[in-house]
N, C-alpha and C. Protein backbone atom coordinates (compact mmCIF):
# COMPACT_ATOMS: atom_id res chain seq x y z
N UNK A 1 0.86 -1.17 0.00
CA UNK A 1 0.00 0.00 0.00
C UNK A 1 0.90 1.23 0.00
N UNK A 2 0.54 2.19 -0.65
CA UNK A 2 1.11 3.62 -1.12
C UNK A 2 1.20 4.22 0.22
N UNK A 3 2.00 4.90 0.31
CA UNK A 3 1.98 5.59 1.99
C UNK A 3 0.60 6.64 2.06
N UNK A 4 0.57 7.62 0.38
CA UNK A 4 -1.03 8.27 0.58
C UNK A 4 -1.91 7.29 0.88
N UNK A 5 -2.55 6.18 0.13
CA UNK A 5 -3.28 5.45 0.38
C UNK A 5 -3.66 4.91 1.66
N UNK A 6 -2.04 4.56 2.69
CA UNK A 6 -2.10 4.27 4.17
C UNK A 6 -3.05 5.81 4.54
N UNK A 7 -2.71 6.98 4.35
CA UNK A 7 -3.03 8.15 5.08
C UNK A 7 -4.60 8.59 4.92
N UNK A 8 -4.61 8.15 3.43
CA UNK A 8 -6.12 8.96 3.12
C UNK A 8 -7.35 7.96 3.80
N UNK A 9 -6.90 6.16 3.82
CA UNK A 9 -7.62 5.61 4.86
C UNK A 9 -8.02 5.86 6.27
N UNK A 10 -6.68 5.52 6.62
CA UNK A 10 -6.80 6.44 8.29
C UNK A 10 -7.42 7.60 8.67
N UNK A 11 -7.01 8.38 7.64
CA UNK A 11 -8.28 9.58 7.85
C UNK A 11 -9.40 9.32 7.84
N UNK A 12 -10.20 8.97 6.67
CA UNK A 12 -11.39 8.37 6.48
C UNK A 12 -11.83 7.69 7.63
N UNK A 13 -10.91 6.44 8.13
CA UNK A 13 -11.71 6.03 9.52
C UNK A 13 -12.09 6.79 10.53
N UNK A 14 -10.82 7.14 10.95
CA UNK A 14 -10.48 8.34 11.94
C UNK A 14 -12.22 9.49 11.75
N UNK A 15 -12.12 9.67 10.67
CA UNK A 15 -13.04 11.19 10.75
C UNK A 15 -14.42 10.40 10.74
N UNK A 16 -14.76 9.21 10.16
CA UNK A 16 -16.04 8.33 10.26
C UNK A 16 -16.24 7.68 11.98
N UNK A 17 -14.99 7.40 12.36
CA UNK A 17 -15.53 6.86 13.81
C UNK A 17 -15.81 8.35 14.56
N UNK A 18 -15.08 9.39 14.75
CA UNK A 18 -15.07 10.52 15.25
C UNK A 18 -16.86 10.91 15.00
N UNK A 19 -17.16 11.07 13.90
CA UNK A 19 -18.68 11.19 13.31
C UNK A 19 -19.55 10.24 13.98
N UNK A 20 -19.42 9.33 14.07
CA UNK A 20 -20.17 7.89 14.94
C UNK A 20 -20.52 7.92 16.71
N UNK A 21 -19.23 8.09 17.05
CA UNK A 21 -18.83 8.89 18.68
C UNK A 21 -19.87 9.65 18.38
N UNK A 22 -20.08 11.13 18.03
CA UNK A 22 -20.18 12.16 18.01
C UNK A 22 -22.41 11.93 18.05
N UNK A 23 -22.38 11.67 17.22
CA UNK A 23 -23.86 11.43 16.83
C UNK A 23 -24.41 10.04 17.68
N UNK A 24 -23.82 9.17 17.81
CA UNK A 24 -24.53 7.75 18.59
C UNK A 24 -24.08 8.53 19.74
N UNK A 25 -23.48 9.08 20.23
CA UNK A 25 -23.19 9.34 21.39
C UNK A 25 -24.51 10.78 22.27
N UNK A 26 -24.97 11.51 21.36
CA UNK A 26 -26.17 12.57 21.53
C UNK A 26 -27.12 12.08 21.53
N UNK A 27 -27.60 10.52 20.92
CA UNK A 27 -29.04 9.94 21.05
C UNK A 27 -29.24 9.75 22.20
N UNK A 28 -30.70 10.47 22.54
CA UNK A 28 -31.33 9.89 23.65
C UNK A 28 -31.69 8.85 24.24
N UNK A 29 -31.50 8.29 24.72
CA UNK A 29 -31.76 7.23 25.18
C UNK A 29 -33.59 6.82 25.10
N UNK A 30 -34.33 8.00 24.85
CA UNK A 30 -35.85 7.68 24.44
C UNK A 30 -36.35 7.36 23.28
N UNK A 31 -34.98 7.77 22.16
CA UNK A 31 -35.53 8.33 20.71
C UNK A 31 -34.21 6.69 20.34
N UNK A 32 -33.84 6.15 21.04
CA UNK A 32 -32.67 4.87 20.83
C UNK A 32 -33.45 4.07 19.90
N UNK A 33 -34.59 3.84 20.17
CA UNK A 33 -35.16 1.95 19.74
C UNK A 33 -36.46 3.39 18.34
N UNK A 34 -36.33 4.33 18.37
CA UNK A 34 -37.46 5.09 17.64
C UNK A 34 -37.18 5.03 16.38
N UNK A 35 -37.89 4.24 15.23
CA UNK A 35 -37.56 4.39 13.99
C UNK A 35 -38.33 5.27 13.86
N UNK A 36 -38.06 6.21 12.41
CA UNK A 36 -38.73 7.12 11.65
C UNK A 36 -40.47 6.48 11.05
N UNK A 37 -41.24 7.39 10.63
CA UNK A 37 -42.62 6.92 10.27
C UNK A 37 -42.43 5.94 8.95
N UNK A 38 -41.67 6.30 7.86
CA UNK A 38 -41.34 6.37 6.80
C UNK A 38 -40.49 4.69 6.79
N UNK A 39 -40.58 4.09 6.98
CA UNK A 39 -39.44 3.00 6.33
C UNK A 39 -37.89 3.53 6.61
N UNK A 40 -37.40 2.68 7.22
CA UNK A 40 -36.29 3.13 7.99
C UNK A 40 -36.10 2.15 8.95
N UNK A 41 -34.50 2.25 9.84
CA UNK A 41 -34.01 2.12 10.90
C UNK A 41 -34.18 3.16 12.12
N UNK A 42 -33.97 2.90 12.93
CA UNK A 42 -33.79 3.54 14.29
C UNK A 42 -32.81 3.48 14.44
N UNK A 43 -32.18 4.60 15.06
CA UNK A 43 -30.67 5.19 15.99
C UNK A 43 -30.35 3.40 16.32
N UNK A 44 -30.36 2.48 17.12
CA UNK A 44 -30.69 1.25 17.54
C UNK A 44 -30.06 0.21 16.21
N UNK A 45 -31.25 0.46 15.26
CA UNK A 45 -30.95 -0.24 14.20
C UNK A 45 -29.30 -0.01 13.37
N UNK A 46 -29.30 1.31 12.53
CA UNK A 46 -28.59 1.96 11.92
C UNK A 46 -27.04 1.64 12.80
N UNK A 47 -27.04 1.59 14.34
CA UNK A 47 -25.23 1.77 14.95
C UNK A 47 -25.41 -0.12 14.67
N UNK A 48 -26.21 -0.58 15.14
CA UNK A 48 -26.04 -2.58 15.48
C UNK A 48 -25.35 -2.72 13.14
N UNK A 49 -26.01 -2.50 12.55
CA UNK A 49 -25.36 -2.62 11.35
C UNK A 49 -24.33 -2.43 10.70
N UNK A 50 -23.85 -0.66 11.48
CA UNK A 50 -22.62 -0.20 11.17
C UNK A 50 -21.25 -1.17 11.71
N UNK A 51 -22.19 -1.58 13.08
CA UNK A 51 -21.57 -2.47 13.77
C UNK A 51 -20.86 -4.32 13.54
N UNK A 52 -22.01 -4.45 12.60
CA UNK A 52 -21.88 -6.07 12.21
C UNK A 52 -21.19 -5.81 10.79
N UNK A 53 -21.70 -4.53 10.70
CA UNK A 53 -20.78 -4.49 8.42
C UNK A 53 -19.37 -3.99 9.11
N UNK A 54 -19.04 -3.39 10.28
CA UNK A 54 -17.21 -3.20 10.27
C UNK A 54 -17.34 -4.54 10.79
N UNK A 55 -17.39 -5.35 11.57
CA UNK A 55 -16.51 -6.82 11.97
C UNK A 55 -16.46 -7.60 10.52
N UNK A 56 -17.51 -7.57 10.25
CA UNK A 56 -17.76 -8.82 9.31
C UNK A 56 -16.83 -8.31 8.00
N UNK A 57 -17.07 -7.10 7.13
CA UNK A 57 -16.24 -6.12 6.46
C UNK A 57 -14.06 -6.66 6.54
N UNK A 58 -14.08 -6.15 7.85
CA UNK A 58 -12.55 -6.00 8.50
C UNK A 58 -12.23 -7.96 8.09
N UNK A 59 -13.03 -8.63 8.39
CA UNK A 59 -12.43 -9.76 8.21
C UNK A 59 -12.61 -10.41 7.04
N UNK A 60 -13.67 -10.13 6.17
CA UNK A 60 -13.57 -10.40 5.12
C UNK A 60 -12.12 -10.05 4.07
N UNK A 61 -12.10 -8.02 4.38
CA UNK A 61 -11.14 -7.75 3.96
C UNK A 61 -9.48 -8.94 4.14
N UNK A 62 -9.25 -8.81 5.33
CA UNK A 62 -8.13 -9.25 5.70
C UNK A 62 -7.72 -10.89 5.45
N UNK A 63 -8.99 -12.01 5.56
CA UNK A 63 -9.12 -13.04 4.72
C UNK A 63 -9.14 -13.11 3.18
N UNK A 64 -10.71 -13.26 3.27
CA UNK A 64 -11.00 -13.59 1.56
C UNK A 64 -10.02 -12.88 0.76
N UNK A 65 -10.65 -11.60 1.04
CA UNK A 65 -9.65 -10.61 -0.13
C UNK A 65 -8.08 -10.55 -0.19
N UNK A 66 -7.61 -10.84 1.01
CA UNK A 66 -6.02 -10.51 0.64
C UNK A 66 -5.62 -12.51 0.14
N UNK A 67 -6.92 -13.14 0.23
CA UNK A 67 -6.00 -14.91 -0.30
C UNK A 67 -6.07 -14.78 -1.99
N UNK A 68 -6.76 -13.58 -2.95
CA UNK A 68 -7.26 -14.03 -4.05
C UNK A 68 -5.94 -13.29 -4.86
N UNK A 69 -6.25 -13.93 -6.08
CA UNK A 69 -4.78 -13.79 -6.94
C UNK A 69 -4.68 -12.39 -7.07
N UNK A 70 -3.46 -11.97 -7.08
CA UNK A 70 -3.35 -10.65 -7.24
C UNK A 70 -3.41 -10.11 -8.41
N UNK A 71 -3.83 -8.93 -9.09
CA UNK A 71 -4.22 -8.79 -9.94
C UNK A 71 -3.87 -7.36 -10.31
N UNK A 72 -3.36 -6.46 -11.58
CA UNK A 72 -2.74 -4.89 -11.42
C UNK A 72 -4.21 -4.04 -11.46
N UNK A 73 -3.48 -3.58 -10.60
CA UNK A 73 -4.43 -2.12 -10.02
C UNK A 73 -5.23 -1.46 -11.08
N UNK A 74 -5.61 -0.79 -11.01
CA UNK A 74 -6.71 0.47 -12.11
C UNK A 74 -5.75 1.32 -12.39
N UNK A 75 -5.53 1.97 -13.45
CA UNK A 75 -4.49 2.81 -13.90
C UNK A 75 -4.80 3.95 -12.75
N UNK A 76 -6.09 4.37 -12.69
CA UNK A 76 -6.26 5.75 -11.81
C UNK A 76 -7.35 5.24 -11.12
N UNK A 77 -6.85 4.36 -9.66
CA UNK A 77 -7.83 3.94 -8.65
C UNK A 77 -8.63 5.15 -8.19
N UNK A 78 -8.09 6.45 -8.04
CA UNK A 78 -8.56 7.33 -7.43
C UNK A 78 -10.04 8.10 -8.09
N UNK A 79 -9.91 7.81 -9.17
CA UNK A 79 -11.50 8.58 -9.60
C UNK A 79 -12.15 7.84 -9.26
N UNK A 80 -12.49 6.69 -9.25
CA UNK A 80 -13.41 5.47 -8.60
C UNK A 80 -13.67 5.48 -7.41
N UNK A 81 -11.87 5.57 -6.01
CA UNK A 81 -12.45 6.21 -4.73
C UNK A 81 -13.07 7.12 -4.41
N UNK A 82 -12.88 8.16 -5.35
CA UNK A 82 -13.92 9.57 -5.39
C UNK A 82 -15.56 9.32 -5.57
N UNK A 83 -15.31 8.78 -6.69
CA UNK A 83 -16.82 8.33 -7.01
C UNK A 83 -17.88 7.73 -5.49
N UNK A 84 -17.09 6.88 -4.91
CA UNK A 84 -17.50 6.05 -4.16
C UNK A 84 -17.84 7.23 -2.88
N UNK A 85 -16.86 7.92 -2.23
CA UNK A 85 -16.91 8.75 -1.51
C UNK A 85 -18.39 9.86 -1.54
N UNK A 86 -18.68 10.15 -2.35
CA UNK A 86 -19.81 11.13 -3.02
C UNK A 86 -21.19 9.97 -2.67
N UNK A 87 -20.77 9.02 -3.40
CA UNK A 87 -22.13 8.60 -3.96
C UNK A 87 -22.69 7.56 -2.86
N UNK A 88 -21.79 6.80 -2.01
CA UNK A 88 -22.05 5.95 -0.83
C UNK A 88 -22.73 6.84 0.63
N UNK A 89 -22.67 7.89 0.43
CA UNK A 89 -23.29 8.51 2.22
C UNK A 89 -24.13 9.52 1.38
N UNK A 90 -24.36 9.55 -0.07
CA UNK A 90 -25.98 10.05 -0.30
C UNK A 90 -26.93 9.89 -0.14
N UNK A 91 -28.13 10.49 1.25
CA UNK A 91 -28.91 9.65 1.17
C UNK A 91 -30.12 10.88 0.65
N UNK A 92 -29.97 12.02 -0.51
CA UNK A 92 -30.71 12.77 -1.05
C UNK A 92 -32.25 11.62 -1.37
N UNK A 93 -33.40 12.39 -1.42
CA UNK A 93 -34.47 11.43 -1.41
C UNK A 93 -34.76 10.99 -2.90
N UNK A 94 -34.77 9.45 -3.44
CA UNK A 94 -35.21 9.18 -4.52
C UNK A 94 -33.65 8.54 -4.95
N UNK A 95 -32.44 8.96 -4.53
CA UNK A 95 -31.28 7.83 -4.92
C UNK A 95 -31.74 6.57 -4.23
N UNK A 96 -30.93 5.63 -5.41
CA UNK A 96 -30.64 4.44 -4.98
C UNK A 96 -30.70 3.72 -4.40
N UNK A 97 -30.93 2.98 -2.97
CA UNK A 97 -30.95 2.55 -1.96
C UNK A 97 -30.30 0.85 -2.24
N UNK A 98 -29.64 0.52 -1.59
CA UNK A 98 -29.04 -0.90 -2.06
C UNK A 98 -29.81 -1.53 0.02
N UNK A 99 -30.43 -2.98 -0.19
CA UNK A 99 -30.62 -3.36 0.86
C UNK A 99 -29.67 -4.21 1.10
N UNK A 100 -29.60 -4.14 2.39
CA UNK A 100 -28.08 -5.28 3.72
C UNK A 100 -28.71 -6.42 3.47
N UNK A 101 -27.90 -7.06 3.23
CA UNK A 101 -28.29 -8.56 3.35
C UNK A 101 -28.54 -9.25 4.64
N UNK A 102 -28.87 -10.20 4.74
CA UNK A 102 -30.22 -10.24 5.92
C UNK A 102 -28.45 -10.82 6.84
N UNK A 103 -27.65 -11.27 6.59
CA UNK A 103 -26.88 -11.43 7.94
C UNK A 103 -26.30 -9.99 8.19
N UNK A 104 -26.62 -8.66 7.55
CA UNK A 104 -26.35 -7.84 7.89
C UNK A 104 -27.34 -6.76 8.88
N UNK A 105 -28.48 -7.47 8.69
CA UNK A 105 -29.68 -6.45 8.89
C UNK A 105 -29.35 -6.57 10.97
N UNK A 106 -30.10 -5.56 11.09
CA UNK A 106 -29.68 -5.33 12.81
C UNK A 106 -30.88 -6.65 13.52
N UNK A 107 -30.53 -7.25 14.49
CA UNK A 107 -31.26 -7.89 15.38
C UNK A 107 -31.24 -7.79 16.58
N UNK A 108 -30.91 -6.45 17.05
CA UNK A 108 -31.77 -5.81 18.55
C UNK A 108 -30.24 -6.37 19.41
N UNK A 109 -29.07 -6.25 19.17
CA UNK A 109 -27.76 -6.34 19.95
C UNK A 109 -27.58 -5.49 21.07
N UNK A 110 -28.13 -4.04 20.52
CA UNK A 110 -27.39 -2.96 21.75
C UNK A 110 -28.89 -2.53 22.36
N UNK A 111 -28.80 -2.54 23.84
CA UNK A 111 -30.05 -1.66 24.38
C UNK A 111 -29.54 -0.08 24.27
N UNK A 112 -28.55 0.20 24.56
CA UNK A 112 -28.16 1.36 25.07
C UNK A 112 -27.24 2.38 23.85
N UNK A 113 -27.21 3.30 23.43
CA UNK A 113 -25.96 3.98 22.97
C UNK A 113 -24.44 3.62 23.37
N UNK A 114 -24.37 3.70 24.88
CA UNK A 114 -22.98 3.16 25.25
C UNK A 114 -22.79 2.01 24.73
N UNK A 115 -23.22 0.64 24.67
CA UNK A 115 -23.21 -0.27 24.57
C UNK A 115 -22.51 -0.57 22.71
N UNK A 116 -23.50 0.26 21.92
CA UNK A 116 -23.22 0.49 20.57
C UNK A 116 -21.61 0.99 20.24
N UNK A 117 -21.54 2.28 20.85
CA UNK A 117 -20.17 2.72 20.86
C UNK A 117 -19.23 2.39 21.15
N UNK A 118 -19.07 1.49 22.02
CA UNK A 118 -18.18 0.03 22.70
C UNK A 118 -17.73 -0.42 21.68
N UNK A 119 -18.72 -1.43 21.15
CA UNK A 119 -18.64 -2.72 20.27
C UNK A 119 -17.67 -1.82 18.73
N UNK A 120 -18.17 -0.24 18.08
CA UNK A 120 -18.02 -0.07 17.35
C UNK A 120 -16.54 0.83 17.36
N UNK A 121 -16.47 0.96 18.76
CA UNK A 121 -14.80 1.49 19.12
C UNK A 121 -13.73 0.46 18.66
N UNK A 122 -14.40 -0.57 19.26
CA UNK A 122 -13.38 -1.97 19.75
C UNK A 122 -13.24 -2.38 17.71
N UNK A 123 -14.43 -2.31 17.00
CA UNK A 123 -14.45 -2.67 15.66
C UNK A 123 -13.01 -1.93 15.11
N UNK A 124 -13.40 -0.82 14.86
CA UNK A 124 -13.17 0.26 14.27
C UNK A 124 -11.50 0.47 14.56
N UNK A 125 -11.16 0.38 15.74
CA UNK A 125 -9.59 -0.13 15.93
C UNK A 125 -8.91 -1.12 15.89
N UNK A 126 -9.75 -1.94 15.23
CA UNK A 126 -8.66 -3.17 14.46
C UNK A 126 -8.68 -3.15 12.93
N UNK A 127 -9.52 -2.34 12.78
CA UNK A 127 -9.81 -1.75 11.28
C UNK A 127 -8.43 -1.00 11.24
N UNK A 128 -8.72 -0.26 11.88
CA UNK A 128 -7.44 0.64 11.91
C UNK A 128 -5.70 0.02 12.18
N UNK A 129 -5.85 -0.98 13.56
CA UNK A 129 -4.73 -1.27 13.27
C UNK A 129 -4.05 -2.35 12.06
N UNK A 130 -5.36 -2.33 11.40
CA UNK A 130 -4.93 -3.48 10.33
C UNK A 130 -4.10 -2.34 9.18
N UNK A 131 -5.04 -1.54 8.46
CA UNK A 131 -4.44 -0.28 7.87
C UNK A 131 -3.27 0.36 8.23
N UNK A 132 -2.70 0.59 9.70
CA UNK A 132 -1.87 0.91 9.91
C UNK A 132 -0.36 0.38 9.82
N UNK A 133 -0.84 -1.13 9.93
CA UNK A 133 0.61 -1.85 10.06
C UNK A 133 0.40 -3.09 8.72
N UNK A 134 -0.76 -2.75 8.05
CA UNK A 134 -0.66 -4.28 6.63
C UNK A 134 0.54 -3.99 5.86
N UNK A 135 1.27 -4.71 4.90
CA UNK A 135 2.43 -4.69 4.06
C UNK A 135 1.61 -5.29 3.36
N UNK A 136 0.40 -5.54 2.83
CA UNK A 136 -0.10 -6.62 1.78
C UNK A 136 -0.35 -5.20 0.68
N UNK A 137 -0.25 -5.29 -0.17
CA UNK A 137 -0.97 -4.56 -1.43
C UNK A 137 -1.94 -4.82 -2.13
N UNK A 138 -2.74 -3.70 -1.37
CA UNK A 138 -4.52 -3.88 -1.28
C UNK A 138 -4.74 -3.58 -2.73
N UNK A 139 -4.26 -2.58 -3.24
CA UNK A 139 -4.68 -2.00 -4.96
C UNK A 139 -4.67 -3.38 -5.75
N UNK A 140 -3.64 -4.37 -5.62
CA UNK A 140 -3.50 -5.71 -6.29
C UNK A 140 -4.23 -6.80 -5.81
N UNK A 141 -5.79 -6.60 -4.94
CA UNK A 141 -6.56 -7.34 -5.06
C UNK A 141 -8.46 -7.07 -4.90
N UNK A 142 -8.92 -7.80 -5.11
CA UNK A 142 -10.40 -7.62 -5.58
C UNK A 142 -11.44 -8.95 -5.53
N UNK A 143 -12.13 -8.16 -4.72
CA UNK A 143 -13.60 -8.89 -4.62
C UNK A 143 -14.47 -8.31 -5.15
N UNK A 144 -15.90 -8.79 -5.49
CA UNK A 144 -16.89 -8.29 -5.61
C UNK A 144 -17.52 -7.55 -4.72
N UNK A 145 -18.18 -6.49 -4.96
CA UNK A 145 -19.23 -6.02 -4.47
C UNK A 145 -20.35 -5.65 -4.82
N UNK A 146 -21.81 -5.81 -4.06
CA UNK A 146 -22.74 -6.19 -4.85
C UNK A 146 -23.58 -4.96 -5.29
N UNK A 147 -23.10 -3.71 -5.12
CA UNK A 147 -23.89 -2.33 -6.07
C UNK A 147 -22.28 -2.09 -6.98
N UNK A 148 -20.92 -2.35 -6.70
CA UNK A 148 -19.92 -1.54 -7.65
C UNK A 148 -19.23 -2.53 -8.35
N UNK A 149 -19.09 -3.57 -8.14
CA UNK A 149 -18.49 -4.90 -8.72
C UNK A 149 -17.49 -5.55 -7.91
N UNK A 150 -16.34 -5.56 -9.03
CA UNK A 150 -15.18 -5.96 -8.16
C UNK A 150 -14.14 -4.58 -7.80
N UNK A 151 -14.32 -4.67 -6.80
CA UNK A 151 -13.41 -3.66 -6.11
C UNK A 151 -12.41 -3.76 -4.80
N UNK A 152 -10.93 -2.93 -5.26
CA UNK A 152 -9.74 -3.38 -4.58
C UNK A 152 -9.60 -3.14 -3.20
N UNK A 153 -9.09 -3.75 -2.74
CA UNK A 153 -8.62 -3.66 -0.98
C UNK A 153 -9.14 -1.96 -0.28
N UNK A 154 -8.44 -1.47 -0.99
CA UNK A 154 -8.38 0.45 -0.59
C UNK A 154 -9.80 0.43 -0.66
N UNK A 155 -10.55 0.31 -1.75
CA UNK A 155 -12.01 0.75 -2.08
C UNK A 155 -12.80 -0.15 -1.21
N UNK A 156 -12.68 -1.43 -0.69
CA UNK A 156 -13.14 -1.86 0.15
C UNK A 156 -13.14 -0.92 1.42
N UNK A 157 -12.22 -0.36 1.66
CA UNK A 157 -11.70 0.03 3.19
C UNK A 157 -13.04 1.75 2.87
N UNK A 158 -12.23 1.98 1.99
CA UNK A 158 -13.49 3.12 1.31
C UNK A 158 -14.72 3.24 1.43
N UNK A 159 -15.41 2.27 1.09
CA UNK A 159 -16.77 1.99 1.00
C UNK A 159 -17.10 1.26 3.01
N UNK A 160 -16.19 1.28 3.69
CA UNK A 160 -16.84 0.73 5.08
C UNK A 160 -16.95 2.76 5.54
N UNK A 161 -15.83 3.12 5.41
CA UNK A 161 -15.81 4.93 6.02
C UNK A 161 -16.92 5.57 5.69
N UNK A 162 -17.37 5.31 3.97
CA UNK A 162 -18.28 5.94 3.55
C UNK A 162 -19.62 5.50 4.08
N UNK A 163 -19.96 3.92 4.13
CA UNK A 163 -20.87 3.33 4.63
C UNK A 163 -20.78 3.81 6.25
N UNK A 164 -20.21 4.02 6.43
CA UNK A 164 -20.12 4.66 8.36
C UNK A 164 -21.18 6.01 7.88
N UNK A 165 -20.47 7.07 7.19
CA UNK A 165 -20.88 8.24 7.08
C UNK A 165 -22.70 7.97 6.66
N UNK A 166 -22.37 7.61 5.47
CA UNK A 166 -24.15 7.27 5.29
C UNK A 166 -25.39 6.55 6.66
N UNK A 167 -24.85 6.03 7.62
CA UNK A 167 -25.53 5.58 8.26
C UNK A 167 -25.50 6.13 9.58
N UNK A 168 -24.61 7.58 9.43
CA UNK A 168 -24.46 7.98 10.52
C UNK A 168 -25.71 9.64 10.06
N UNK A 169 -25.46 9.60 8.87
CA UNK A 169 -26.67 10.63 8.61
C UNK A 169 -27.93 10.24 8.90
N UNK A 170 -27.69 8.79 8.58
CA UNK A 170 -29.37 8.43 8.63
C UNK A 170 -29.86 8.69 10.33
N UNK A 171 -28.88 8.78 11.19
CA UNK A 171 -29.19 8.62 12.45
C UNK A 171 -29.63 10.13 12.75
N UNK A 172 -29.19 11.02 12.61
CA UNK A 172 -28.92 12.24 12.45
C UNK A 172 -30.96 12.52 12.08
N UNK A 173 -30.88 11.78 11.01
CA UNK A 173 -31.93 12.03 10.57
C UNK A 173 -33.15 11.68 11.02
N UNK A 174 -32.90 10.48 11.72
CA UNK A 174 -34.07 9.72 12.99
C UNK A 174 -34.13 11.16 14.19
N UNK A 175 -32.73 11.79 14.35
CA UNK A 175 -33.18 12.91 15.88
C UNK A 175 -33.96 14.26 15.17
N UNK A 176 -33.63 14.22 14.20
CA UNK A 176 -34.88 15.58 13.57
C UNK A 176 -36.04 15.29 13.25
N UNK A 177 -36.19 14.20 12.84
CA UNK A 177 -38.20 13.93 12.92
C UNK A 177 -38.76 13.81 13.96
């Protein structure tokens, strides 16, 4: 991995868990289990997912993806991370919506906010210390994914920060209705 690539991840986590803290941490404890009228998650729902897509995510990454043949990078990985960045924590009304697959969907784990922020601290820093100290070269490998295709190690790591951000709006968005 490129030393930018080490940096622009870490940030990304860094500023997505910071965002996560920040917002799971202001829910009330009344408005916790409250989904919106509309089709939706609850504060409740939205952290238990963020929660099961970084474990499950982090180890997929660090298994599946780093055993598969390596393969050369995208001439310019970076318009694609861009892309992804923009278009993954849009949740403007009438885009896209891709649904979690049901071992992703939330099943009532955390009673509490604290409880959420725990599990997603403890996640979120092995995410990190994996990024921080891997020597594998993530650009030279690829899995599928099921809205962008096959996409490399970095863009994996990409799409969990961005998927943080998007689901941290949505929460955001449960305390204003």
């Amino acid at each position: 991995m490129t030393a930018g690539d080490r940096a622009m991840l870490i940030q990304l986590l860094e500023d997505t868990r910071l965002r996560f803290e920040i917002v799971v941490g202001a829910v009330p404890e009344d408005q916790w289990q409250t989904a919106p009228k509309e089709e939706g998650w609850s504060p409740a729902e939205a952290a238990e997912h963020l929660v099961v897509t970084e474990q499950a995510l982090a180890t997929l990454i660090r298994t599946k993806l780093l055993s598969t043949d390596p393969v050369e990078p995208a001439p310019d990985p970076h318009k694609f991370d861009a892309i992804m960045l923009t278009r993954i924590p849009d949740r403007t009304p009438g885009k896209r919506r891709v649904e979690a697959p049901e071992w992703l969907r939330p099943k009532g784990l955390f009673s509490t906010p604290p409880e959420a922020l725990d599990a997603f601290r403890k996640a979120r820093a092995e995410t990190l210390a994996f990024v921080e100290t891997t020597t594998d070269p993530l650009r030279n490998h690829k899995m599928p994914h099921p809205a962008f295709g096959d996409i490399d190690g970095c863009q994996w790591l990409i799409f969990l920060a961005a998927h943080t951000e998007r689901h941290v709006r949505q929460i955001e968005q449960c305390l204003l209705k």
